[in-house]
PDB file of N, CA and C in Angstrom:
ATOM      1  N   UNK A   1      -9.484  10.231 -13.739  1.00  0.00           N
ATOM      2  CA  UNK A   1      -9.118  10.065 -12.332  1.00  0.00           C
ATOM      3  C   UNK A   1      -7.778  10.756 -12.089  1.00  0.00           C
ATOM      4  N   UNK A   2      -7.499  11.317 -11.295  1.00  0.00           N
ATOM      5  CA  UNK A   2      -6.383  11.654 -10.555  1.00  0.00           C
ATOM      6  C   UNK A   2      -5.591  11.139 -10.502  1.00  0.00           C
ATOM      7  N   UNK A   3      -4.234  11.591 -10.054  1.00  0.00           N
ATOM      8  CA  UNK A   3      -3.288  10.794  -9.792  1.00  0.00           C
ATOM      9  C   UNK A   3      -3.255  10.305  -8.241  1.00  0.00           C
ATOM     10  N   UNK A   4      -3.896  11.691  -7.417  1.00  0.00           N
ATOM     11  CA  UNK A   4      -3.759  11.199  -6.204  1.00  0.00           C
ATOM     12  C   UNK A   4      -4.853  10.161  -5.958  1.00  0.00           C
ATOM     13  N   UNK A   5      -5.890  10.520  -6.848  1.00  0.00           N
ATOM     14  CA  UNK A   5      -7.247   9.116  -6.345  1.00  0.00           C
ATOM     15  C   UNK A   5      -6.132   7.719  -6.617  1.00  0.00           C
ATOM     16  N   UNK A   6      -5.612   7.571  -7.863  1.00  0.00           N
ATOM     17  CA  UNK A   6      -4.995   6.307  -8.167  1.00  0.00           C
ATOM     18  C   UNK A   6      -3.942   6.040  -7.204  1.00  0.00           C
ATOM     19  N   UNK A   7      -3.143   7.055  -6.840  1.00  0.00           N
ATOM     20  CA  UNK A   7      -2.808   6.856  -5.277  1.00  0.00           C
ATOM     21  C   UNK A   7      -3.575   5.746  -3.935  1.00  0.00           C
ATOM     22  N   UNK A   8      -4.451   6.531  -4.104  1.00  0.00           N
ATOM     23  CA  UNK A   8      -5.618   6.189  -3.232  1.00  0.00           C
ATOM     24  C   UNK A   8      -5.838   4.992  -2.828  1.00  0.00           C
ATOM     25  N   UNK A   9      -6.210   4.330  -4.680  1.00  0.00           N
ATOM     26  CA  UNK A   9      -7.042   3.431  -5.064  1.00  0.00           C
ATOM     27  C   UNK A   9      -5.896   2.276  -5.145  1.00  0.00           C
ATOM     28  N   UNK A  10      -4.691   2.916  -5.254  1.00  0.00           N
ATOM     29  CA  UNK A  10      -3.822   1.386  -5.455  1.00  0.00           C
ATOM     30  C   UNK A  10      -3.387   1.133  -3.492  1.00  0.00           C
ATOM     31  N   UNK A  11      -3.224   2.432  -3.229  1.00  0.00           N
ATOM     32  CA  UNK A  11      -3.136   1.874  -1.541  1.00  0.00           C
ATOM     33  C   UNK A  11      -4.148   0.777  -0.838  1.00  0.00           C
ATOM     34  N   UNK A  12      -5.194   1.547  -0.772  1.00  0.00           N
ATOM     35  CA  UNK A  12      -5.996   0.765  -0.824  1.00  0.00           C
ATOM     36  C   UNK A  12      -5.818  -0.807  -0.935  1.00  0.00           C
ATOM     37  N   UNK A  13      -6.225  -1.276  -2.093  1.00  0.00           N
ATOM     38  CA  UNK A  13      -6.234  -2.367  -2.723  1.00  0.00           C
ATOM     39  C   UNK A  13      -4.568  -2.939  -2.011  1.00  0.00           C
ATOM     40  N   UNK A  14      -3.636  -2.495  -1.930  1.00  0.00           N
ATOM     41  CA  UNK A  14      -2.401  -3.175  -1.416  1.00  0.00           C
ATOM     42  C   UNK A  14      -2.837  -3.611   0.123  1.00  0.00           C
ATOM     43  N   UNK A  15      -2.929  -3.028   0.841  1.00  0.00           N
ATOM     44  CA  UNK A  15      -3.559  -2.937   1.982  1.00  0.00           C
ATOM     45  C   UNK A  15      -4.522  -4.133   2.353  1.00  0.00           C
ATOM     46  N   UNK A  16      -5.531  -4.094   1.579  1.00  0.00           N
ATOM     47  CA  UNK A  16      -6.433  -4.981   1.844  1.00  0.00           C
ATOM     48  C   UNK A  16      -6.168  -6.424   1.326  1.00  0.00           C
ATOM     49  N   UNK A  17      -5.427  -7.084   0.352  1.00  0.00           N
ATOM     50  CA  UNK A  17      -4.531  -7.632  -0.217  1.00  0.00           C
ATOM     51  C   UNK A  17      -3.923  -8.450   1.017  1.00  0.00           C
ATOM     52  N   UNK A  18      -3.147  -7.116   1.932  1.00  0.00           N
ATOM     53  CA  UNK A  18      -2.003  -7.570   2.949  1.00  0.00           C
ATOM     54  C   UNK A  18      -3.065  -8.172   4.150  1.00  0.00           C
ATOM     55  N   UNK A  19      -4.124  -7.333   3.960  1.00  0.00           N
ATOM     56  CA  UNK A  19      -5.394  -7.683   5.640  1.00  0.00           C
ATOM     57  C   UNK A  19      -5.475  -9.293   5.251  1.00  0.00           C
ATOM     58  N   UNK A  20      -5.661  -9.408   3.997  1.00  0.00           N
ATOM     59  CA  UNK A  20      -6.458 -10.928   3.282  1.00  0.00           C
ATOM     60  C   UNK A  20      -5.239 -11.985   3.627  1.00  0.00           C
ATOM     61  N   UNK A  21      -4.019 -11.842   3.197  1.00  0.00           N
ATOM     62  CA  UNK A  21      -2.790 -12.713   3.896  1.00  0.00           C
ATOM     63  C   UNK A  21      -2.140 -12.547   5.226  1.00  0.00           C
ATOM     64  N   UNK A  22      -1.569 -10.812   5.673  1.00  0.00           N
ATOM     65  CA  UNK A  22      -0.928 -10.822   6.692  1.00  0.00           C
ATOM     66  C   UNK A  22      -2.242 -11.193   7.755  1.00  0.00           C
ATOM     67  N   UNK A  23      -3.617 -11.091   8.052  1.00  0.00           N
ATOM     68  CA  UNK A  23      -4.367 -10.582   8.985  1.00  0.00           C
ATOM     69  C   UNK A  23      -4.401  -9.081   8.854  1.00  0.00           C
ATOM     70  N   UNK A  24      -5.470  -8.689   9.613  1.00  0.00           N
ATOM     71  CA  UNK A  24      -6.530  -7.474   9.286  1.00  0.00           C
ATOM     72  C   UNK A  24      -5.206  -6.691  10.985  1.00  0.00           C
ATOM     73  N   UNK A  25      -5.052  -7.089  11.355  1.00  0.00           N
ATOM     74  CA  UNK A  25      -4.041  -6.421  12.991  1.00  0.00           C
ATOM     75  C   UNK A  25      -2.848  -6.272  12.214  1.00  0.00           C
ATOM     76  N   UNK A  26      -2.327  -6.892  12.070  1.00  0.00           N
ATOM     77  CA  UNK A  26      -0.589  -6.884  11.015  1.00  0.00           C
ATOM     78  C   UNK A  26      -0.577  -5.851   9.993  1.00  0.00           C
ATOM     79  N   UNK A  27      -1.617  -6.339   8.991  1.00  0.00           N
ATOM     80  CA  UNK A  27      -1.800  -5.383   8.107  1.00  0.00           C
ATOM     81  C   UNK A  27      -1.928  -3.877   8.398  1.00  0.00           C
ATOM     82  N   UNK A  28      -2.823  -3.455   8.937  1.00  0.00           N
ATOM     83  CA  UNK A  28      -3.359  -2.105   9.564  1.00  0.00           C
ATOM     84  C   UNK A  28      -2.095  -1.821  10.536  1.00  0.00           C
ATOM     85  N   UNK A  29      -1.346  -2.562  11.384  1.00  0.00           N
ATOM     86  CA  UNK A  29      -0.728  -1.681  11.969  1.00  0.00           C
ATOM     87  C   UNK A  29       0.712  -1.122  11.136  1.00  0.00           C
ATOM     88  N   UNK A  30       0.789  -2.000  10.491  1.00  0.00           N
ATOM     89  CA  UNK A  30       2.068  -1.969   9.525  1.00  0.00           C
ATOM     90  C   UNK A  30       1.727  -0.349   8.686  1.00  0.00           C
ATOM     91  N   UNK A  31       0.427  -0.357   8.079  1.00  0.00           N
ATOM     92  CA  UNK A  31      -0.014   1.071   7.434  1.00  0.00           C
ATOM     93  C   UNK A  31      -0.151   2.219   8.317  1.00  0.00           C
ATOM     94  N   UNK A  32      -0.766   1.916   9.934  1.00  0.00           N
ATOM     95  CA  UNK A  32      -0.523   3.364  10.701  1.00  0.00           C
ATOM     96  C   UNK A  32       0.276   3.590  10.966  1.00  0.00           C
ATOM     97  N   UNK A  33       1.674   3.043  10.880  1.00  0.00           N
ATOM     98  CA  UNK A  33       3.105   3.261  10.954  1.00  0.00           C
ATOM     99  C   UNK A  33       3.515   4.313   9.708  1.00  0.00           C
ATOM    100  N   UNK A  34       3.015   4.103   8.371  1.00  0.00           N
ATOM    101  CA  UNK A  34       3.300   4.963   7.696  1.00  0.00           C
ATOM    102  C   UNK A  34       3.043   6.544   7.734  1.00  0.00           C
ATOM    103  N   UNK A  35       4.159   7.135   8.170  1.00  0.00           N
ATOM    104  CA  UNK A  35       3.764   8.599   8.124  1.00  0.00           C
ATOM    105  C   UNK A  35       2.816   9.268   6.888  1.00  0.00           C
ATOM    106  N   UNK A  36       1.877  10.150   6.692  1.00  0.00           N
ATOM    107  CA  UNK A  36       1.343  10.721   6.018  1.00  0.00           C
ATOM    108  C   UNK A  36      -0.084   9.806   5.462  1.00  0.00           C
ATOM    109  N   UNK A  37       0.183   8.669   5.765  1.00  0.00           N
ATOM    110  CA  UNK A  37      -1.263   7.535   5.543  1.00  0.00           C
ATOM    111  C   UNK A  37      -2.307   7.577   6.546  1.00  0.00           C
ATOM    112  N   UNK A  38      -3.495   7.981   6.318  1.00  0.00           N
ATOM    113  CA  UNK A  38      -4.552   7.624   7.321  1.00  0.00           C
ATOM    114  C   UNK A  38      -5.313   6.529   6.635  1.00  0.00           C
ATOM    115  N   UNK A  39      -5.310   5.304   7.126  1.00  0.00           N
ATOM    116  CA  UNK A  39      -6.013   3.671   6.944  1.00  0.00           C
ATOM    117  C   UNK A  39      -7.108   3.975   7.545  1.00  0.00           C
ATOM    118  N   UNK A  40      -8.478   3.521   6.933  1.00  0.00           N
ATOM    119  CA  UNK A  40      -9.324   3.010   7.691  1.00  0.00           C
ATOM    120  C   UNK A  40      -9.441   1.480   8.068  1.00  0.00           C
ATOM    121  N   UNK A  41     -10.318   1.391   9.202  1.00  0.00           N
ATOM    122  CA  UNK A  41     -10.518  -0.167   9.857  1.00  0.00           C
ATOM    123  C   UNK A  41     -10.621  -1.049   8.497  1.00  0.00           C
ATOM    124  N   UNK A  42     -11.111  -1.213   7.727  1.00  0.00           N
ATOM    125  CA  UNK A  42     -11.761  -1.573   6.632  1.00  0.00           C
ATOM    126  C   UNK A  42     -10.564  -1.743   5.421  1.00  0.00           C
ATOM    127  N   UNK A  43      -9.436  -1.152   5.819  1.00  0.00           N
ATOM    128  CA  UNK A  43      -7.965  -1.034   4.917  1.00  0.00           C
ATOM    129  C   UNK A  43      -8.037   0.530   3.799  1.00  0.00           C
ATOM    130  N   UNK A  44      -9.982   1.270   3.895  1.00  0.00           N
ATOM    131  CA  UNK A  44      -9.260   2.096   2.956  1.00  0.00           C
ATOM    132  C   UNK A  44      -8.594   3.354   2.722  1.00  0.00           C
ATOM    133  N   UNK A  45      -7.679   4.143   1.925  1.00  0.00           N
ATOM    134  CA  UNK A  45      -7.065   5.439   2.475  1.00  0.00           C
ATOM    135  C   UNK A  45      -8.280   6.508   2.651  1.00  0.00           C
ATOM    136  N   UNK A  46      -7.868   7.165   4.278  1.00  0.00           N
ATOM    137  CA  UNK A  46      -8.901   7.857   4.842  1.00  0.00           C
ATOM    138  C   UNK A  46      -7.754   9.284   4.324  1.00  0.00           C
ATOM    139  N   UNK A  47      -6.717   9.447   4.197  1.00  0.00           N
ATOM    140  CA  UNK A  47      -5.792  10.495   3.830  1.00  0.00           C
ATOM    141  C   UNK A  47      -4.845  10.276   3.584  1.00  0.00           C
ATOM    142  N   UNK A  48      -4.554  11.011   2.617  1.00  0.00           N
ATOM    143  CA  UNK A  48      -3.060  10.965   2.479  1.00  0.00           C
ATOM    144  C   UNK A  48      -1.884  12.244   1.768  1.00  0.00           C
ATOM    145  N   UNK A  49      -1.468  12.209   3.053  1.00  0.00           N
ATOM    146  CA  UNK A  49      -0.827  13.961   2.917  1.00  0.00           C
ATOM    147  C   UNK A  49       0.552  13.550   2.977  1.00  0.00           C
ATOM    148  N   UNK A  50       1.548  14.622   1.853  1.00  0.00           N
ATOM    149  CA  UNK A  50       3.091  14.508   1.595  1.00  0.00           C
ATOM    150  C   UNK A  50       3.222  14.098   0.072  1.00  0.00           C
ATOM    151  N   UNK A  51       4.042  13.576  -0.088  1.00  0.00           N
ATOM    152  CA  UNK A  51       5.003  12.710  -0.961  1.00  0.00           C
ATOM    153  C   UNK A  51       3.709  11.638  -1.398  1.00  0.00           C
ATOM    154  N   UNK A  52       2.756  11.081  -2.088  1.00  0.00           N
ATOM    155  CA  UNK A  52       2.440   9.788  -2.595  1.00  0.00           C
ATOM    156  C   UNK A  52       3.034   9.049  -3.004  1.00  0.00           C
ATOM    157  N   UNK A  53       4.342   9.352  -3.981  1.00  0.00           N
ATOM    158  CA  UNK A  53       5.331   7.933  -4.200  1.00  0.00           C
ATOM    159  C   UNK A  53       6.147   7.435  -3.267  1.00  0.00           C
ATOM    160  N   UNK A  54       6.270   8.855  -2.264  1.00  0.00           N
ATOM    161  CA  UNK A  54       7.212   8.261  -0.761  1.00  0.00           C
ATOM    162  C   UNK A  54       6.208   7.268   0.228  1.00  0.00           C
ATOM    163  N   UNK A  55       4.991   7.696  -0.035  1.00  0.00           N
ATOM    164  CA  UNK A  55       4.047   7.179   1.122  1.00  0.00           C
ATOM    165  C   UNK A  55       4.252   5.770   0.693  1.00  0.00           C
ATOM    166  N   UNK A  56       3.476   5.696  -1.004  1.00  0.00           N
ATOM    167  CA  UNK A  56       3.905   4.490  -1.027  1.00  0.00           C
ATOM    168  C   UNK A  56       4.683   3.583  -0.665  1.00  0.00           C
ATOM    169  N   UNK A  57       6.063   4.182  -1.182  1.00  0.00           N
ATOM    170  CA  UNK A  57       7.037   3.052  -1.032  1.00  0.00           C
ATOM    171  C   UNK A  57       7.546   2.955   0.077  1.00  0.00           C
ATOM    172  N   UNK A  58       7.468   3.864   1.264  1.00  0.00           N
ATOM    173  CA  UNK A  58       7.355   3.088   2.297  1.00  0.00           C
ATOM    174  C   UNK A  58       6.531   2.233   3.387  1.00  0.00           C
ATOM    175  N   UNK A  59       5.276   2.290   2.559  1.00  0.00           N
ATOM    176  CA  UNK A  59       4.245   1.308   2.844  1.00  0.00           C
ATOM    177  C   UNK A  59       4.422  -0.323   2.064  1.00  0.00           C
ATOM    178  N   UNK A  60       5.046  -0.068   0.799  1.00  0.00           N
ATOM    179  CA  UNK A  60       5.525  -1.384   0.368  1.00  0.00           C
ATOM    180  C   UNK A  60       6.729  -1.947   1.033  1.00  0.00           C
ATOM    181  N   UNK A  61       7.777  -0.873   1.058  1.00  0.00           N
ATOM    182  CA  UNK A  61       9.168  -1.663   2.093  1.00  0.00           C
ATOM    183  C   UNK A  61       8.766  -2.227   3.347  1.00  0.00           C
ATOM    184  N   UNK A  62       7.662  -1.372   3.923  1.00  0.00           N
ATOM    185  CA  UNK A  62       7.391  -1.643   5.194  1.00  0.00           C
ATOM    186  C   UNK A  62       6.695  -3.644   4.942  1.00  0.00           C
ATOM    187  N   UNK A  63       5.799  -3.785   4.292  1.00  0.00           N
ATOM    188  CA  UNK A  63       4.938  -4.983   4.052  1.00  0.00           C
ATOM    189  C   UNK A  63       6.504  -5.836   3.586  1.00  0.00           C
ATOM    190  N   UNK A  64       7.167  -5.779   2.736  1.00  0.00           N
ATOM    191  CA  UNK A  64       8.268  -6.325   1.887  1.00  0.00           C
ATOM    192  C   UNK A  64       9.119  -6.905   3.389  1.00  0.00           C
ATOM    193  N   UNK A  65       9.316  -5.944   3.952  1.00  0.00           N
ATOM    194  CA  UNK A  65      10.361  -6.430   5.651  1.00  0.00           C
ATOM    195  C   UNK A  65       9.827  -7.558   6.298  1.00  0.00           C
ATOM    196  N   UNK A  66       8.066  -7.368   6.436  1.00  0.00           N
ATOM    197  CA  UNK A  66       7.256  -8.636   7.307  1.00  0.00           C
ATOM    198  C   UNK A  66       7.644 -10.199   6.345  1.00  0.00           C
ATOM    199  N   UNK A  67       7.332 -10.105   5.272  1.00  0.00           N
ATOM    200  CA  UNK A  67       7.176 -11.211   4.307  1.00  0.00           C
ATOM    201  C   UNK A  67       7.483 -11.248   2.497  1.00  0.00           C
ATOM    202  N   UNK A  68       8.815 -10.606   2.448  1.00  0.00           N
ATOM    203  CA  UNK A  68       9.196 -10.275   1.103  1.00  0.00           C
ATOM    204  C   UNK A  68       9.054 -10.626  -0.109  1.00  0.00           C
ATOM    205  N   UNK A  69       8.950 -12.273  -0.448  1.00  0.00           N
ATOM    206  CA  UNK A  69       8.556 -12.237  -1.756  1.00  0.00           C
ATOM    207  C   UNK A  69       7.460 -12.466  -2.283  1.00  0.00           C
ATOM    208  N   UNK A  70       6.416 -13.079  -0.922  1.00  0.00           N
ATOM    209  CA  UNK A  70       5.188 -13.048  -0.733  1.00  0.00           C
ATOM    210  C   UNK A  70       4.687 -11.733  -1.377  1.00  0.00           C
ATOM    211  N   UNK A  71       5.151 -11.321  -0.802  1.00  0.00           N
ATOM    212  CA  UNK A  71       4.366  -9.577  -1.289  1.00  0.00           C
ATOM    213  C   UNK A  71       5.107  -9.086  -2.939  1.00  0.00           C
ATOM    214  N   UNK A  72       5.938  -9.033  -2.950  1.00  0.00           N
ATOM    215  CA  UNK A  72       6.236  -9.108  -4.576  1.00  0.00           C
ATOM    216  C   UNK A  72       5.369  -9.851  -5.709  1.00  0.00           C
ATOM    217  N   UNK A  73       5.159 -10.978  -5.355  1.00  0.00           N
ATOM    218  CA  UNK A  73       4.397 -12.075  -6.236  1.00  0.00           C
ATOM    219  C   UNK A  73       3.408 -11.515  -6.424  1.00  0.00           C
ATOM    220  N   UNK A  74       2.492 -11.528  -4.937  1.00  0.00           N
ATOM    221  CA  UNK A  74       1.086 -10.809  -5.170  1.00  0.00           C
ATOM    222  C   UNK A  74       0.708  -9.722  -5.853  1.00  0.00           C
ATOM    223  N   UNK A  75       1.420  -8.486  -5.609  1.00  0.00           N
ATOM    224  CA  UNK A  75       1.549  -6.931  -5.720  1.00  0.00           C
ATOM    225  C   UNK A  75       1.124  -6.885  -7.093  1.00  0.00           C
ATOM    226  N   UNK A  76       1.890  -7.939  -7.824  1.00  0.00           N
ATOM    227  CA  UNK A  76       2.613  -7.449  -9.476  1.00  0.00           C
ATOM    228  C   UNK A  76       1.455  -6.992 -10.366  1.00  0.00           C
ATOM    229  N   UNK A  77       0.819  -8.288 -10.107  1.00  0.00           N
ATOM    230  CA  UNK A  77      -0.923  -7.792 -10.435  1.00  0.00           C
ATOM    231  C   UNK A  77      -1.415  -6.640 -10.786  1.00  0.00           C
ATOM    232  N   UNK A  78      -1.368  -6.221  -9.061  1.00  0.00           N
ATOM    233  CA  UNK A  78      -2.491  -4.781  -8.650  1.00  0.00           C
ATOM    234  C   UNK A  78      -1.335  -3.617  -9.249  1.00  0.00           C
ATOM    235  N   UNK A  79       0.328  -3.531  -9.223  1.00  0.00           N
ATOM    236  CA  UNK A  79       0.862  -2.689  -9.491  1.00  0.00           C
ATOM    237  C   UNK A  79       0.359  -2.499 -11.044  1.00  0.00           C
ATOM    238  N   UNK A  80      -0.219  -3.664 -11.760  1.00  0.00           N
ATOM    239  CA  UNK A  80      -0.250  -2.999 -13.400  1.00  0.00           C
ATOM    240  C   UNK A  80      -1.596  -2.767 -13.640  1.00  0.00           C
ATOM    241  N   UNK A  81      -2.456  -2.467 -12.934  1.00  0.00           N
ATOM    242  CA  UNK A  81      -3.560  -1.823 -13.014  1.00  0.00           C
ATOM    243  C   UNK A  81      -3.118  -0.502 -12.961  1.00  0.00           C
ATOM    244  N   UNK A  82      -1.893   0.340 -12.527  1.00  0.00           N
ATOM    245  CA  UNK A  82      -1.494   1.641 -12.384  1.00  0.00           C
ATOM    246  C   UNK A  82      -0.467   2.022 -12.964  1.00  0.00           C
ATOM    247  N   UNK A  83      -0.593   1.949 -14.720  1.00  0.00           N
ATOM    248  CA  UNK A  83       0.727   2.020 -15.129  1.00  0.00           C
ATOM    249  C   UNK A  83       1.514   3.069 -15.553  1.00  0.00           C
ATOM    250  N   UNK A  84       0.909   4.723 -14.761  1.00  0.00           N
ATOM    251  CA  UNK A  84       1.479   5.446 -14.647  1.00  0.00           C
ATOM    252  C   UNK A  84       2.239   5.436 -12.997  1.00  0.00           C
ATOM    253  N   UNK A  85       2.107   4.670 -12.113  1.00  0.00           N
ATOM    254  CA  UNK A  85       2.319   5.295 -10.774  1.00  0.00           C
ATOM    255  C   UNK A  85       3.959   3.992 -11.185  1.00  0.00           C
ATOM    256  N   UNK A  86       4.903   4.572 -10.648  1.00  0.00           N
ATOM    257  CA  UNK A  86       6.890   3.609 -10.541  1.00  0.00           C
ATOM    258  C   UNK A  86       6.322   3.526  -9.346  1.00  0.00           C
ATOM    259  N   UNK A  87       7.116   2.254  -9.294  1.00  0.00           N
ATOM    260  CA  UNK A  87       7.679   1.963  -7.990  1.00  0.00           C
ATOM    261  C   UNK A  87       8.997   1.204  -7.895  1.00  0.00           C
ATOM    262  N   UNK A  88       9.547   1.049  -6.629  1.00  0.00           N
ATOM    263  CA  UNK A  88      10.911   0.237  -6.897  1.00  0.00           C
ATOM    264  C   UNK A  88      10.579  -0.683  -5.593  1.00  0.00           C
ATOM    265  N   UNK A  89      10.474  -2.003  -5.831  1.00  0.00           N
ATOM    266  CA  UNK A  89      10.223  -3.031  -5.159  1.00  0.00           C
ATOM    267  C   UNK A  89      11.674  -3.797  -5.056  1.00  0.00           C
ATOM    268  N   UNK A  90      12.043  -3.424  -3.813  1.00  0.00           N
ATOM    269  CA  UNK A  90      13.305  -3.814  -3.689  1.00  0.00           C
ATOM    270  C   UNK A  90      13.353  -5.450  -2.855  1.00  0.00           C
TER     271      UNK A  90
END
């Protein structure tokens, strides 16, 4: 697999994660805010053009601002299914 599929595949999964706690409206709008992310209805990445570790992490700061350690706790999980992709969870 790719790096950008695992991109993909961990957005994704964060996303839908956030639909399952924040709500499916919160969640999704919080991700079409991210520049270079195209979300589908459904939470999954329809594109994603630029930077992937930038997209990321400002798709995690962005979720981290609504409900911060909530989202840390959960994340930790799905982040080690990808244990080439850093991140800095501030």
């Amino acid at each position: 697999m790719s790096d950008l599929e695992d991109y993909k595949n961990l957005i994704t999964e964060i996303v839908k994660k956030q639909m399952d706690i924040l709500g499916p409206e919160i969640a999704l709008s919080r991700a079409h805010n991210v520049k270079g992310l195209g979300i589908g209805s459904g939470g999954e990445v329809k594109s994603l053009e630029g930077d992937p570790q930038a997209v990321l992490q400002k798709l995690i700061d962005g979720y981290i601002a609504l409900s911060g350690e909530i989202v840390k706790n959960i994340l930790g999980p799905v982040f080690a299914k990808y244990p080439t992709i850093k991140l800095q969870i501030k």
